[in-house]
N, C-alpha and C. Protein backbone atom coordinates (compact mmCIF):
# COMPACT_ATOMS: atom_id res chain seq x y z
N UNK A 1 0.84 -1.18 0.00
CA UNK A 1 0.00 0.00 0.00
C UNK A 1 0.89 1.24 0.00
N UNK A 2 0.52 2.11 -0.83
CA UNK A 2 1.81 3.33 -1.14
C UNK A 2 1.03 4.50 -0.04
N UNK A 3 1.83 5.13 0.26
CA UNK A 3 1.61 6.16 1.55
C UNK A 3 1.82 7.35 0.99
N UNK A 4 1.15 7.94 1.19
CA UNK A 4 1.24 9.96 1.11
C UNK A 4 0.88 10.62 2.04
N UNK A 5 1.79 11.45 2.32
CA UNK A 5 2.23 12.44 3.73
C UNK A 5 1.20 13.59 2.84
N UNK A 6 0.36 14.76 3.41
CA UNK A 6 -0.62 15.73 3.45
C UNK A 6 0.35 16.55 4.66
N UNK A 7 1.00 17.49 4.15
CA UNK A 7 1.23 18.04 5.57
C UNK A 7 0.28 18.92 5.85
N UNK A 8 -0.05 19.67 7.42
CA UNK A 8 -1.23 20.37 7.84
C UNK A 8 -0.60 21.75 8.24
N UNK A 9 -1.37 22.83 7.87
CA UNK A 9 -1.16 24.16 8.51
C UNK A 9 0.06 24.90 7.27
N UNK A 10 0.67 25.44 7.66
CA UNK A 10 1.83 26.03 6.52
C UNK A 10 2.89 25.18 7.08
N UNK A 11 2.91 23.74 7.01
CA UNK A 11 4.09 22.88 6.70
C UNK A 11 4.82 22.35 5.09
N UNK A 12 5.56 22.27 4.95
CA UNK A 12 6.22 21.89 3.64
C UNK A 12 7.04 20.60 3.60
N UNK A 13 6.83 19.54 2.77
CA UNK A 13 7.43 17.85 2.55
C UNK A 13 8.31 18.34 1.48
N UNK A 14 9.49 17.89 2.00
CA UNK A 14 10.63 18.31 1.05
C UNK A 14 11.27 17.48 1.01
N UNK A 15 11.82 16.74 -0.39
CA UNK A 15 12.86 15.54 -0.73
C UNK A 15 14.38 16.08 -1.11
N UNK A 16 15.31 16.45 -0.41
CA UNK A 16 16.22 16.71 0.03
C UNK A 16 17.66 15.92 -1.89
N UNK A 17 17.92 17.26 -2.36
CA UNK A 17 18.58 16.74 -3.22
C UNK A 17 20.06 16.85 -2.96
N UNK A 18 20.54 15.68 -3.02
CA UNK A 18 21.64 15.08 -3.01
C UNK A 18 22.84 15.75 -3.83
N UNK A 19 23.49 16.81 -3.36
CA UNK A 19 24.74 17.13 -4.08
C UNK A 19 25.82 15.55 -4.57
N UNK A 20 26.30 15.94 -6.03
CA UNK A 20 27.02 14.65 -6.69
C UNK A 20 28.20 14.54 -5.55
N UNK A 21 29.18 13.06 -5.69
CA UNK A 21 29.83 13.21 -5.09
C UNK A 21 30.94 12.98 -5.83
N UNK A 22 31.09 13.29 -7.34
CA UNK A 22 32.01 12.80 -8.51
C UNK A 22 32.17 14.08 -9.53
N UNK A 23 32.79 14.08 -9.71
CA UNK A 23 32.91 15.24 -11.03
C UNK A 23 32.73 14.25 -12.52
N UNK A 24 32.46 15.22 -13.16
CA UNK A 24 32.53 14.11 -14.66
C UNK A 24 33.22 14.08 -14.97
N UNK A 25 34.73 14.72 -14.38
CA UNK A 25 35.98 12.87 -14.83
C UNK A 25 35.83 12.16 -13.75
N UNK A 26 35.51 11.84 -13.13
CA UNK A 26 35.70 10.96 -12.09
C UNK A 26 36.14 11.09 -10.73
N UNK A 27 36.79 12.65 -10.64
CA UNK A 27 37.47 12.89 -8.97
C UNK A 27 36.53 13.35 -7.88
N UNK A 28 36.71 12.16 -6.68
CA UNK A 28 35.67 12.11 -6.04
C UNK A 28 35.94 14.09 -4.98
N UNK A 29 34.61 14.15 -4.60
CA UNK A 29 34.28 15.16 -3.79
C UNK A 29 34.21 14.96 -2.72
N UNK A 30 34.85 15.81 -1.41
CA UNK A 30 34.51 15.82 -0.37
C UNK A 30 33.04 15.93 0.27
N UNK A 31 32.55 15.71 1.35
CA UNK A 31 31.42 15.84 1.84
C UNK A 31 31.07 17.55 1.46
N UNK A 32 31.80 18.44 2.00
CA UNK A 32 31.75 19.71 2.48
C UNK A 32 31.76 19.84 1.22
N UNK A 33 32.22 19.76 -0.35
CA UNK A 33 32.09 20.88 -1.31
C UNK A 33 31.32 21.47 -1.53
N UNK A 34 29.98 20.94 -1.36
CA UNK A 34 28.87 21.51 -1.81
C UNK A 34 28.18 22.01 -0.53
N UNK A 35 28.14 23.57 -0.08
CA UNK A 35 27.71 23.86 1.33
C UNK A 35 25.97 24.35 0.86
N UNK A 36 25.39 23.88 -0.55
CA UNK A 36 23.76 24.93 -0.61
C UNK A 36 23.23 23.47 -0.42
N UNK A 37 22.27 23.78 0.54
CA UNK A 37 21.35 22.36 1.10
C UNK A 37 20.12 22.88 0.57
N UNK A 38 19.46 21.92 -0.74
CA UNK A 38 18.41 22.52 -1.27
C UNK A 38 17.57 20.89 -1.77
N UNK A 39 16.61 21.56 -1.96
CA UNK A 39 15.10 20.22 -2.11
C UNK A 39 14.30 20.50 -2.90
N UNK A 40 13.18 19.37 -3.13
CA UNK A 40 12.53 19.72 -4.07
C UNK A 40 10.90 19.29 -3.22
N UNK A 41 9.87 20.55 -3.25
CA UNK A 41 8.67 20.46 -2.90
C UNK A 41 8.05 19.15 -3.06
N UNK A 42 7.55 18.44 -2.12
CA UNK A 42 7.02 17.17 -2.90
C UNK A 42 5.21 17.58 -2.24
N UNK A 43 4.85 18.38 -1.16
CA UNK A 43 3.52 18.91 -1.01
C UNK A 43 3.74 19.45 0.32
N UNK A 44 2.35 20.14 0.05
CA UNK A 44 2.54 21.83 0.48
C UNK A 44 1.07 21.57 1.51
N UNK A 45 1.34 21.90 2.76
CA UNK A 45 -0.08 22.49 3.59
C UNK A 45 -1.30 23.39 2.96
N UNK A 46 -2.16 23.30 3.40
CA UNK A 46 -2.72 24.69 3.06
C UNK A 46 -2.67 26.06 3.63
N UNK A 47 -2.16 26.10 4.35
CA UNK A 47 -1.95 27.45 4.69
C UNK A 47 -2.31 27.64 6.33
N UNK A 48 -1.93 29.00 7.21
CA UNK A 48 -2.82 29.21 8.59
C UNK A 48 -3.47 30.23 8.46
N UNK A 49 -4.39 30.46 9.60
CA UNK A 49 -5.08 31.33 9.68
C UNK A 49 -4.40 32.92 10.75
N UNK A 50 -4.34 34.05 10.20
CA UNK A 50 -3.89 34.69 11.16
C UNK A 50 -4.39 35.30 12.22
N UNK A 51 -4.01 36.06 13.40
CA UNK A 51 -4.91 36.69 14.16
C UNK A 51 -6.41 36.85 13.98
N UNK A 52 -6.72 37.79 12.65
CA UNK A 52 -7.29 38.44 12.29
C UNK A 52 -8.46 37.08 11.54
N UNK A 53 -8.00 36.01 11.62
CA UNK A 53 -8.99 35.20 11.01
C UNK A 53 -8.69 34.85 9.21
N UNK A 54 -8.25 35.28 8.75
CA UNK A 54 -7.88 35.39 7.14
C UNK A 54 -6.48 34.44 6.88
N UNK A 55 -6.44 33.79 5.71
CA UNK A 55 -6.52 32.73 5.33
C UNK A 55 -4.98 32.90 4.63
N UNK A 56 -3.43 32.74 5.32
CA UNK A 56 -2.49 33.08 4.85
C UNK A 56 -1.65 31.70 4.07
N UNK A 57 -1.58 31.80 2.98
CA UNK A 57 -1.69 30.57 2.20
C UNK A 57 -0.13 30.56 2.23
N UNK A 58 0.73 29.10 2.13
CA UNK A 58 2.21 28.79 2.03
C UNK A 58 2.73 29.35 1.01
N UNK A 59 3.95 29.80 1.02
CA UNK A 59 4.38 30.44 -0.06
C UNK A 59 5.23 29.81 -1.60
N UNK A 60 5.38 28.38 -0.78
CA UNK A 60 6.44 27.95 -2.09
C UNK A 60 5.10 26.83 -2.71
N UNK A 61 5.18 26.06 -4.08
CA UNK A 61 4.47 25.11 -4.43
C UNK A 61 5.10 23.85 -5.06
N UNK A 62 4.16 22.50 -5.22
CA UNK A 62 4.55 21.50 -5.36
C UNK A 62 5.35 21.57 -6.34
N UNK A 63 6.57 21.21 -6.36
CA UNK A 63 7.71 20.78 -7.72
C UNK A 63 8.92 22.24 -7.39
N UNK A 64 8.92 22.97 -6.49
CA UNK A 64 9.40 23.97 -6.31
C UNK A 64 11.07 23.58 -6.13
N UNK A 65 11.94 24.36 -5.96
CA UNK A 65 13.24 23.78 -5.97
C UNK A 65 13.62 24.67 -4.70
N UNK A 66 13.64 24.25 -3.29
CA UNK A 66 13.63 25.42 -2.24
C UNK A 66 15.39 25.80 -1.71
N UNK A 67 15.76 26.45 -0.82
CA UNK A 67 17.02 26.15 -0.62
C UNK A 67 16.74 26.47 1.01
N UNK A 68 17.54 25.41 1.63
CA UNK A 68 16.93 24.74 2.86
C UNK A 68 18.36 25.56 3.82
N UNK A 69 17.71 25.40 5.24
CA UNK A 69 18.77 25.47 6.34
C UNK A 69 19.18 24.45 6.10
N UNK A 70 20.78 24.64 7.41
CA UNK A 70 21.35 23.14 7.55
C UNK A 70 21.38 22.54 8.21
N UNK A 71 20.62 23.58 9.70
CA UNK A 71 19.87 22.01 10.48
C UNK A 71 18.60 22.67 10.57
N UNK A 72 17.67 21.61 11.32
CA UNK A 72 16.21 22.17 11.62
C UNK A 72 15.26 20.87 10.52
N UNK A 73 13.96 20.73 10.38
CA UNK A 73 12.79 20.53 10.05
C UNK A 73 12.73 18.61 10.62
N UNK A 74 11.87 18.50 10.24
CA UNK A 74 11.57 16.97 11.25
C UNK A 74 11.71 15.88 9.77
N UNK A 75 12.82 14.42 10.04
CA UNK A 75 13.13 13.28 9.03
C UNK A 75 11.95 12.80 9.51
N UNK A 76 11.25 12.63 8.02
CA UNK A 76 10.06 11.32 7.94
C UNK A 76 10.56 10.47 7.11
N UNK A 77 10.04 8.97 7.17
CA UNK A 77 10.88 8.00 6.49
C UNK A 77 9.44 7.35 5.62
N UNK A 78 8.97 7.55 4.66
CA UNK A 78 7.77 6.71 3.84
C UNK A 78 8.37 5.98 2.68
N UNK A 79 8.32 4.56 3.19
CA UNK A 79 8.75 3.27 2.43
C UNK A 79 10.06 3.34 2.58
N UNK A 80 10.91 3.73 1.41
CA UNK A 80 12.35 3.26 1.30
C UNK A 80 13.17 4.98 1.02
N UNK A 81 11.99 6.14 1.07
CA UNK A 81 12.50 7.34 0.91
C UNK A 81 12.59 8.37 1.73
N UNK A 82 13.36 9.05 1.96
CA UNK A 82 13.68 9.69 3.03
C UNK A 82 13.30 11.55 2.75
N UNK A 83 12.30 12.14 3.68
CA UNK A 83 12.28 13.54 3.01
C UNK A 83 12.08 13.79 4.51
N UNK A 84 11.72 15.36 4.58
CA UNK A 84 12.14 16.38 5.68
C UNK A 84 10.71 17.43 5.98
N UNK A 85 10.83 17.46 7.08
CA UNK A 85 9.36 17.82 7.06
C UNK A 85 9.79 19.98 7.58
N UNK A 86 9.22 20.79 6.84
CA UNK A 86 9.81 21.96 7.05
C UNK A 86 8.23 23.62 7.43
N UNK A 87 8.85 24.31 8.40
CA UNK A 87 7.69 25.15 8.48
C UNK A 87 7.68 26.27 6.93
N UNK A 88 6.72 26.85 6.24
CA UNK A 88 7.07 27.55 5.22
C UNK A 88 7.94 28.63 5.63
N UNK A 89 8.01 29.42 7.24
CA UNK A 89 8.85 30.09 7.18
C UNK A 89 10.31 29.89 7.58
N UNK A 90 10.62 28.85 7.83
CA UNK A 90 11.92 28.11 7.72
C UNK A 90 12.41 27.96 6.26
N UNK A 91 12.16 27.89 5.31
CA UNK A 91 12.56 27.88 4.16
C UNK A 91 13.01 29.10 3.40
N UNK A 92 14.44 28.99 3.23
CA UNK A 92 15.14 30.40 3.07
C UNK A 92 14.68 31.14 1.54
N UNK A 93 14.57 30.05 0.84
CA UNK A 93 14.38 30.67 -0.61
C UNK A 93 13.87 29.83 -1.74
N UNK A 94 13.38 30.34 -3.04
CA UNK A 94 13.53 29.22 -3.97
C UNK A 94 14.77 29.49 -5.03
N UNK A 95 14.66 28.54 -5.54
CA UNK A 95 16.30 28.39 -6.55
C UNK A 95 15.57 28.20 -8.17
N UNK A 96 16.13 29.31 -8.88
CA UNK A 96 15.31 29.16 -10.86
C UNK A 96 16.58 28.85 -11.26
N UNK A 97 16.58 28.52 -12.24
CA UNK A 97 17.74 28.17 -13.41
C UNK A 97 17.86 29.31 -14.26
């Protein structure tokens, strides 16, 4: 039975992309070369409500490419994949090409 995480409130499910650890000739990389810790949206809360009652919706969306702290948000483990569970305002930025 396949599982899907819904996160609640302005939480964000983020699958955590893996900096290479090879160059394309072949010389391996240290852990540390790559210091931008960034992910990819896999689903988005709907949003909270503020003081005032009105309806403040998350800011990034599904397929988004975010760029993450380097510590902080909660490891969930569904099946054999590993993603990160994050508040929307914990999430520093998004990343375009």
């Amino acid at each position: 039975m396949a599982k899907r995480l819904m996160p609640l409130l302005n939480r964000v499910l983020v699958e955590k992309i893996l900096p290479p650890s090879k160059t394309n000739a072949g010389i391996l990389l240290p852990e540390k070369t790559s210091k931008i810790s960034s992910g990819k949206v896999v689903a988005v809360g709907p949003g909270f409500r503020n003081k005032d009652g009105s309806h403040v919706p998350v800011s990034v969306r599904e397929g988004d490419t975010v760029l993450l702290p380097e510590y902080g948000g909660t490891e969930v483990k569904l099946g054999d994949k590993e993603y990160h569970l994050y508040r929307d305002e914990d999430i520093l930025g998004t990343l375009h090409d």
